[in-house]
N, C-alpha and C. Protein backbone atom coordinates (compact mmCIF):
# COMPACT_ATOMS: atom_id res chain seq x y z
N UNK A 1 186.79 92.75 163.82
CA UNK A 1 186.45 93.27 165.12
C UNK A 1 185.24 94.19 164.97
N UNK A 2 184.05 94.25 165.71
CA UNK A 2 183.38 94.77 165.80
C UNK A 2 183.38 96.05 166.88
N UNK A 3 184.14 95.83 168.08
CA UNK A 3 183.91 96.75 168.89
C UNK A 3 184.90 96.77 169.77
N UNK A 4 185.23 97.89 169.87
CA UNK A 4 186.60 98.01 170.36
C UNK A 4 186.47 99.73 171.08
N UNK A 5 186.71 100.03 172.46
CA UNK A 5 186.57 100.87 173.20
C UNK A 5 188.26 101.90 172.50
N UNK A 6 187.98 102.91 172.73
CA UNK A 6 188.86 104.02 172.40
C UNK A 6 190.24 104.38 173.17
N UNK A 7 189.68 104.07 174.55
CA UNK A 7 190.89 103.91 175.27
C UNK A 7 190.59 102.92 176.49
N UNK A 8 191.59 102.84 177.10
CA UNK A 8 191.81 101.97 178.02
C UNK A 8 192.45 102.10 179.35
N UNK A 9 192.49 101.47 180.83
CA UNK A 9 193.34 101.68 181.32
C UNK A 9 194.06 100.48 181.93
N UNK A 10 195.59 100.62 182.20
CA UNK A 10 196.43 99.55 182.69
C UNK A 10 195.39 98.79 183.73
N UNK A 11 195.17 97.53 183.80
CA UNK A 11 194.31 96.77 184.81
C UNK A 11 192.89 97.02 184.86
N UNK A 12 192.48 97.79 183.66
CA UNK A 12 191.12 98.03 183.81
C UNK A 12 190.42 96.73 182.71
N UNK A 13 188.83 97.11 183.04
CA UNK A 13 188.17 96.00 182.14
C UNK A 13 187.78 96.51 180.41
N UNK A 14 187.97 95.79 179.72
CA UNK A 14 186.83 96.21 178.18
C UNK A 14 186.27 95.38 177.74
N UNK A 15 184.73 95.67 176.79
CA UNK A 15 184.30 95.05 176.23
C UNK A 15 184.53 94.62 174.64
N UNK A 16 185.26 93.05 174.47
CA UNK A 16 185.52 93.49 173.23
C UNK A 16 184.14 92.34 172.21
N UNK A 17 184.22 92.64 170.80
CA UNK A 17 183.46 91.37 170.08
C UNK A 17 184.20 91.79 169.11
N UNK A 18 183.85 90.36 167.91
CA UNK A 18 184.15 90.13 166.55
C UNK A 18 183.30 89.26 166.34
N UNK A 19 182.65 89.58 165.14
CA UNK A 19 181.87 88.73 164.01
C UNK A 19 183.06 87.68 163.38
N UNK A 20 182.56 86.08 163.65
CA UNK A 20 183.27 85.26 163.21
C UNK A 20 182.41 84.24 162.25
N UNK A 21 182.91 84.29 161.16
CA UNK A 21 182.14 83.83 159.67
C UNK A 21 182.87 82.42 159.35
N UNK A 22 181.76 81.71 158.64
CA UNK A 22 181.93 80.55 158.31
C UNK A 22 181.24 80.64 156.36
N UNK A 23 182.61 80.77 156.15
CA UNK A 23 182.42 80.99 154.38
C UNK A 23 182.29 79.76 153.97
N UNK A 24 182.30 78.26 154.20
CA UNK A 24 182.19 77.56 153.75
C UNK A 24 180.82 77.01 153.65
N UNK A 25 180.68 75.60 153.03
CA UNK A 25 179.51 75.63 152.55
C UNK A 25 178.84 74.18 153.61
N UNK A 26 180.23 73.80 154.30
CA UNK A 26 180.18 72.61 155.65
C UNK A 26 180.24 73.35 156.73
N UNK A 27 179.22 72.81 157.78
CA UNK A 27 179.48 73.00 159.15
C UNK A 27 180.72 73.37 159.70
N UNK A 28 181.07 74.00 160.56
CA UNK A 28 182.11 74.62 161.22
C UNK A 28 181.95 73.91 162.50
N UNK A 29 183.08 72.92 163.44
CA UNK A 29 182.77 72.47 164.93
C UNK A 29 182.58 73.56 165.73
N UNK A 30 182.25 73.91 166.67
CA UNK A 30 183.08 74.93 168.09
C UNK A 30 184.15 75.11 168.00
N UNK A 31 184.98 76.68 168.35
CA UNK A 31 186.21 76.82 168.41
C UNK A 31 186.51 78.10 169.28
N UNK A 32 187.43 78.47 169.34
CA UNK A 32 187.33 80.41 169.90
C UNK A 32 187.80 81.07 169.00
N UNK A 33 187.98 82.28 169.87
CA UNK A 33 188.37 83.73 168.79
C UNK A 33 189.05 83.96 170.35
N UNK A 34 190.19 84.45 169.97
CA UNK A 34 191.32 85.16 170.82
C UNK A 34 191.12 86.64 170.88
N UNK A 35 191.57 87.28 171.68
CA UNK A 35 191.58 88.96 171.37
C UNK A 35 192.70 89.24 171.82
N UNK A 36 193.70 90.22 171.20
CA UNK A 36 195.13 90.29 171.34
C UNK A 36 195.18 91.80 171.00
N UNK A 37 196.32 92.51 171.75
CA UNK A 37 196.92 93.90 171.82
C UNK A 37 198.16 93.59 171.02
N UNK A 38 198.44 94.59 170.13
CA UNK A 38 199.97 94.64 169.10
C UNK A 38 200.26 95.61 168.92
N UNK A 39 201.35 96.03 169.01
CA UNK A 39 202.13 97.91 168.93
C UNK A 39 202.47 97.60 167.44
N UNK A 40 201.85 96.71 166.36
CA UNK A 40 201.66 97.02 165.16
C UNK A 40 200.50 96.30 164.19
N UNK A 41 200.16 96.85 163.20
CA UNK A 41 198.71 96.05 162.35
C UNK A 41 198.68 94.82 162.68
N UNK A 42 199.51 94.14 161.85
CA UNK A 42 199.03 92.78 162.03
C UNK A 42 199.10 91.99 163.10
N UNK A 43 198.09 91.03 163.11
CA UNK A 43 197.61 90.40 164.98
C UNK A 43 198.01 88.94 165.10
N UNK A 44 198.96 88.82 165.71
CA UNK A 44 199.63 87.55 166.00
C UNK A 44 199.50 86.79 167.11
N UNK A 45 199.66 85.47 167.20
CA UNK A 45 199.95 84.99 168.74
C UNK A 45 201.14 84.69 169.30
N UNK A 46 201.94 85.95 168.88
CA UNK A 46 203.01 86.55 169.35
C UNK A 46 202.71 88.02 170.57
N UNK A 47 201.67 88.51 169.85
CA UNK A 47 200.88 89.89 170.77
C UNK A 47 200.38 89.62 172.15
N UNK A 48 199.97 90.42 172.86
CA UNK A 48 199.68 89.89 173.87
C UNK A 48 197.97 89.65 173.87
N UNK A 49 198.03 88.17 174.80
CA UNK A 49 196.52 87.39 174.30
C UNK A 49 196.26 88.60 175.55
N UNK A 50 194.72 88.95 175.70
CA UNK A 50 193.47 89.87 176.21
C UNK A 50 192.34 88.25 176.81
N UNK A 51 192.23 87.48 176.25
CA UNK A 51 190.97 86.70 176.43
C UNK A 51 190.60 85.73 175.04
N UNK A 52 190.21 84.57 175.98
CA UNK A 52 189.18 84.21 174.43
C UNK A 52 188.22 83.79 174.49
N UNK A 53 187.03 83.44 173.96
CA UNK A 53 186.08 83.17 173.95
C UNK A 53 185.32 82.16 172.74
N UNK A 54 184.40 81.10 173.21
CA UNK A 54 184.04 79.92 172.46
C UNK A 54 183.41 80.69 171.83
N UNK A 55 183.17 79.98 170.26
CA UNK A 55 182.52 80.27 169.24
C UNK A 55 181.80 78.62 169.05
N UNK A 56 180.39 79.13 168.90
CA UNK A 56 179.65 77.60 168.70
C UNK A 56 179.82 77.32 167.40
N UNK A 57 179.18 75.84 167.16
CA UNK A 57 179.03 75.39 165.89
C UNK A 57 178.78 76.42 164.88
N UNK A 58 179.31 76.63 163.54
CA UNK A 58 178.50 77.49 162.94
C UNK A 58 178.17 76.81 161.71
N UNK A 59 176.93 76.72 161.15
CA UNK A 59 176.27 75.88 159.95
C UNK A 59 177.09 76.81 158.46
N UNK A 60 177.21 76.35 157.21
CA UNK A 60 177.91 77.26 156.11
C UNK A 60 177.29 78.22 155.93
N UNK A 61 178.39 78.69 155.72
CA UNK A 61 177.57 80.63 155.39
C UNK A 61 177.00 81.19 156.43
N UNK A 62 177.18 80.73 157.68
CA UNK A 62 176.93 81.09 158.81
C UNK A 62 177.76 81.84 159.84
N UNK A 63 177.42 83.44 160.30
CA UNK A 63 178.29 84.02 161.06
C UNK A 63 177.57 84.13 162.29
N UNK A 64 178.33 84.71 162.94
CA UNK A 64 177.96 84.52 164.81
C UNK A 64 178.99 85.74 165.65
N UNK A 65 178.33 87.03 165.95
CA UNK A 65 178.79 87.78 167.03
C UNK A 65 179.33 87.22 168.36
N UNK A 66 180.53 87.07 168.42
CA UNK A 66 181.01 86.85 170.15
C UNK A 66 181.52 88.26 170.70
N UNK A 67 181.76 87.37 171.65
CA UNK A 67 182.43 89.04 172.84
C UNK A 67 182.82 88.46 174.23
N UNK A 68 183.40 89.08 174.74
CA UNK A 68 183.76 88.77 176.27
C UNK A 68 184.46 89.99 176.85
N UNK A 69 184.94 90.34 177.86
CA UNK A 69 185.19 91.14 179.03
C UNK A 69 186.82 90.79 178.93
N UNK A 70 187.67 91.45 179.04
CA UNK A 70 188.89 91.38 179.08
C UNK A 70 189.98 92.20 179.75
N UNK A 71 190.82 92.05 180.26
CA UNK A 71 191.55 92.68 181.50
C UNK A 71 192.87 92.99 180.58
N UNK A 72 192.79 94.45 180.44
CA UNK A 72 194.28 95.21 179.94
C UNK A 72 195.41 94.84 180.70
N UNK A 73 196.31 94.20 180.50
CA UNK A 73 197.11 94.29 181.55
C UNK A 73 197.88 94.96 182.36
N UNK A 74 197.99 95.06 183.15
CA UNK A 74 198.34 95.99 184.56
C UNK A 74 200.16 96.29 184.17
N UNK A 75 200.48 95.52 183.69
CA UNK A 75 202.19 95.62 183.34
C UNK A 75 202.53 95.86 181.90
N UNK A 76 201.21 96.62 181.34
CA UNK A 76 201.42 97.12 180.02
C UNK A 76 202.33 98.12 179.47
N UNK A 77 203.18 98.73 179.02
CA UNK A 77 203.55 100.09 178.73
C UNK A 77 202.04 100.61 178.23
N UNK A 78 202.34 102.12 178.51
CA UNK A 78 200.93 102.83 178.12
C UNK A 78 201.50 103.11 176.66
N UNK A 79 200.57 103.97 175.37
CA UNK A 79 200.60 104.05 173.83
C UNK A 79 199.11 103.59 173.35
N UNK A 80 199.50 103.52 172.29
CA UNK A 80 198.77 103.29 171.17
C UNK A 80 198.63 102.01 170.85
N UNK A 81 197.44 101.33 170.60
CA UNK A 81 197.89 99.78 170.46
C UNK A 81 197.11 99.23 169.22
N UNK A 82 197.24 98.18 168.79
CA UNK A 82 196.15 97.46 167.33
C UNK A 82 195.36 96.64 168.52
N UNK A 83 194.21 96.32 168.64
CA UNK A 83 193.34 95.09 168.83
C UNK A 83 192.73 94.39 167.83
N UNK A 84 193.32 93.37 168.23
CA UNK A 84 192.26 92.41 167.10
C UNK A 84 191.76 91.31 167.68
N UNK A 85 191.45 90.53 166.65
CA UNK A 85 191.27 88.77 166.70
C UNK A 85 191.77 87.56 165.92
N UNK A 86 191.85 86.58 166.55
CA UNK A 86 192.51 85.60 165.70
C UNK A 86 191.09 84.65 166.36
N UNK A 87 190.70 83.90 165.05
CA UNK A 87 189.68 82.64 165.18
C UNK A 87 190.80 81.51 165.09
N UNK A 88 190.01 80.26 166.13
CA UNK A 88 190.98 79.29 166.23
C UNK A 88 192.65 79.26 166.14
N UNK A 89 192.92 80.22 167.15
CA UNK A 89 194.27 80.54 167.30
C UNK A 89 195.45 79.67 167.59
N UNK A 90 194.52 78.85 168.27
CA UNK A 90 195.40 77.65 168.38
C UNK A 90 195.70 76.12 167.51
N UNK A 91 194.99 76.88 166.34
CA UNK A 91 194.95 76.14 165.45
C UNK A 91 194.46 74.34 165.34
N UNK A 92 193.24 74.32 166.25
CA UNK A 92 192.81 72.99 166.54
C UNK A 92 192.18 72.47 165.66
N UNK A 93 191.55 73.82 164.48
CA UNK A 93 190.63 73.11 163.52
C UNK A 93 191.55 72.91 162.61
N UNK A 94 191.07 72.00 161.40
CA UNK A 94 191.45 71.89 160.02
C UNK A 94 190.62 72.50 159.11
N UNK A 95 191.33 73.60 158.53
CA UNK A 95 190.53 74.17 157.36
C UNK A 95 191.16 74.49 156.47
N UNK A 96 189.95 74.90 155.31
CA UNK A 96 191.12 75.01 153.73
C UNK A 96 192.02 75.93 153.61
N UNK A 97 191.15 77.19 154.37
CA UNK A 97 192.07 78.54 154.43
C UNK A 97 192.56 78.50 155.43
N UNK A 98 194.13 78.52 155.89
CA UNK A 98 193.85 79.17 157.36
C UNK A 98 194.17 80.48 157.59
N UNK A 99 194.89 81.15 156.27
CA UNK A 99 195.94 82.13 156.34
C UNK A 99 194.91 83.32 156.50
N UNK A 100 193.03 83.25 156.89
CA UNK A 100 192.22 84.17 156.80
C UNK A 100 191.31 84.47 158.28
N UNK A 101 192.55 84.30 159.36
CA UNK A 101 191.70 83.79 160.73
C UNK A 101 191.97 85.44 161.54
N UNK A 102 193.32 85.80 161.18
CA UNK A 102 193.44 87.15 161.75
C UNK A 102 193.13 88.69 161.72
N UNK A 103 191.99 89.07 162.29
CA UNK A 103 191.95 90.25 162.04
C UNK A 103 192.08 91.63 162.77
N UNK A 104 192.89 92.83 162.20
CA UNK A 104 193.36 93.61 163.23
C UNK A 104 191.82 94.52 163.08
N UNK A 105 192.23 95.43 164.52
CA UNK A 105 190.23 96.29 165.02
C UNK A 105 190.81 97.77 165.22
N UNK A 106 190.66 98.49 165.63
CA UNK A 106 190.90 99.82 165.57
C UNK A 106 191.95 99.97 166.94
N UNK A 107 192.43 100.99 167.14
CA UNK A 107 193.70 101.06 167.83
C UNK A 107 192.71 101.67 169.17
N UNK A 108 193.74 101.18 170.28
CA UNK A 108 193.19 101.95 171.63
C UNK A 108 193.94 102.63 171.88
N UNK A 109 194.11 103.64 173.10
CA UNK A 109 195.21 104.15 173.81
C UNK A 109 195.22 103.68 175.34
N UNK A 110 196.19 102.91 175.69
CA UNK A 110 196.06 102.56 177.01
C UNK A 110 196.60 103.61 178.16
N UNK A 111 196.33 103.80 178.69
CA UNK A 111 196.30 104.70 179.69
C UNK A 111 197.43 104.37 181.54
C-alpha cells in the first residue's frame, strides 16, 4: 500500500493506491487489486472489500501505481482498522506464487 489516509469517516470517501509488481520475467495479463478494511494484520477476502480497481498488462519486472476512491462503509463499527490490498483477489490469474498477492497498509481510525 502506498497511501492510506489516517482517519476516516463512516460513509465518507478515501483515496487509496498500491504499487502492484510483476517479479516475473513474462508478461502479466490485466487484473485488479482489491482494497479491504481488517480489525487485524493480515488482509483477506474475508475483510471487508472498500473497492477494486484494474491493473493493466504489466511487462516482467514491471510495476504500476493504481488507486481509486472508495466509500468506508456507513454500517461500519468505528476503531482502528488494517487497510490493505490483495492483487487478483479473485484469483483469475495463474501464477507461480500466489501466496505473495496480500498486502496489509497502515491502520486508519474510522470515525
Amino acid at each position: 500500500m502506498r497511501r492510506v489516509p489516517r482517519g476516516a469517516n463512516r460513509g465518507g470517501v478515501v483515496a487509496l493506491s498500491a504499487t502492484v509488481a510483476n517479479p516475473s520475467s513474462a508478461a502479466a495479463p490485466a487484473s485488479t487489486v482489491a482494497f479491504y478494511l481488517s480489525t487485524d494484520g493480515p488482509i483477506t477476502t474475508a475483510d471487508a472489500l472498500l473497492g477494486s480497481v484494474v491493473v493493466p498488462t504489466l511487462a516482467g519486472g514491471a510495476q504500476q501505481v493504481v488507486g481509486s476512491s472508495v466509500t468506508i462503509p456507513a454500517t461500519l463499527a468505528t476503531g482502528t482498522y488494517f487497510v490493505g490490498a490483495i492483487a487478483d483477489d479473485t484469483g483469475a490469474l495463474r501464477e507461480s506464487i500466489e501466496s505473495n498477492n496480500s498486502r496489509p497498509g497502515n491502520t486508519v481510525t474510522v470515525n
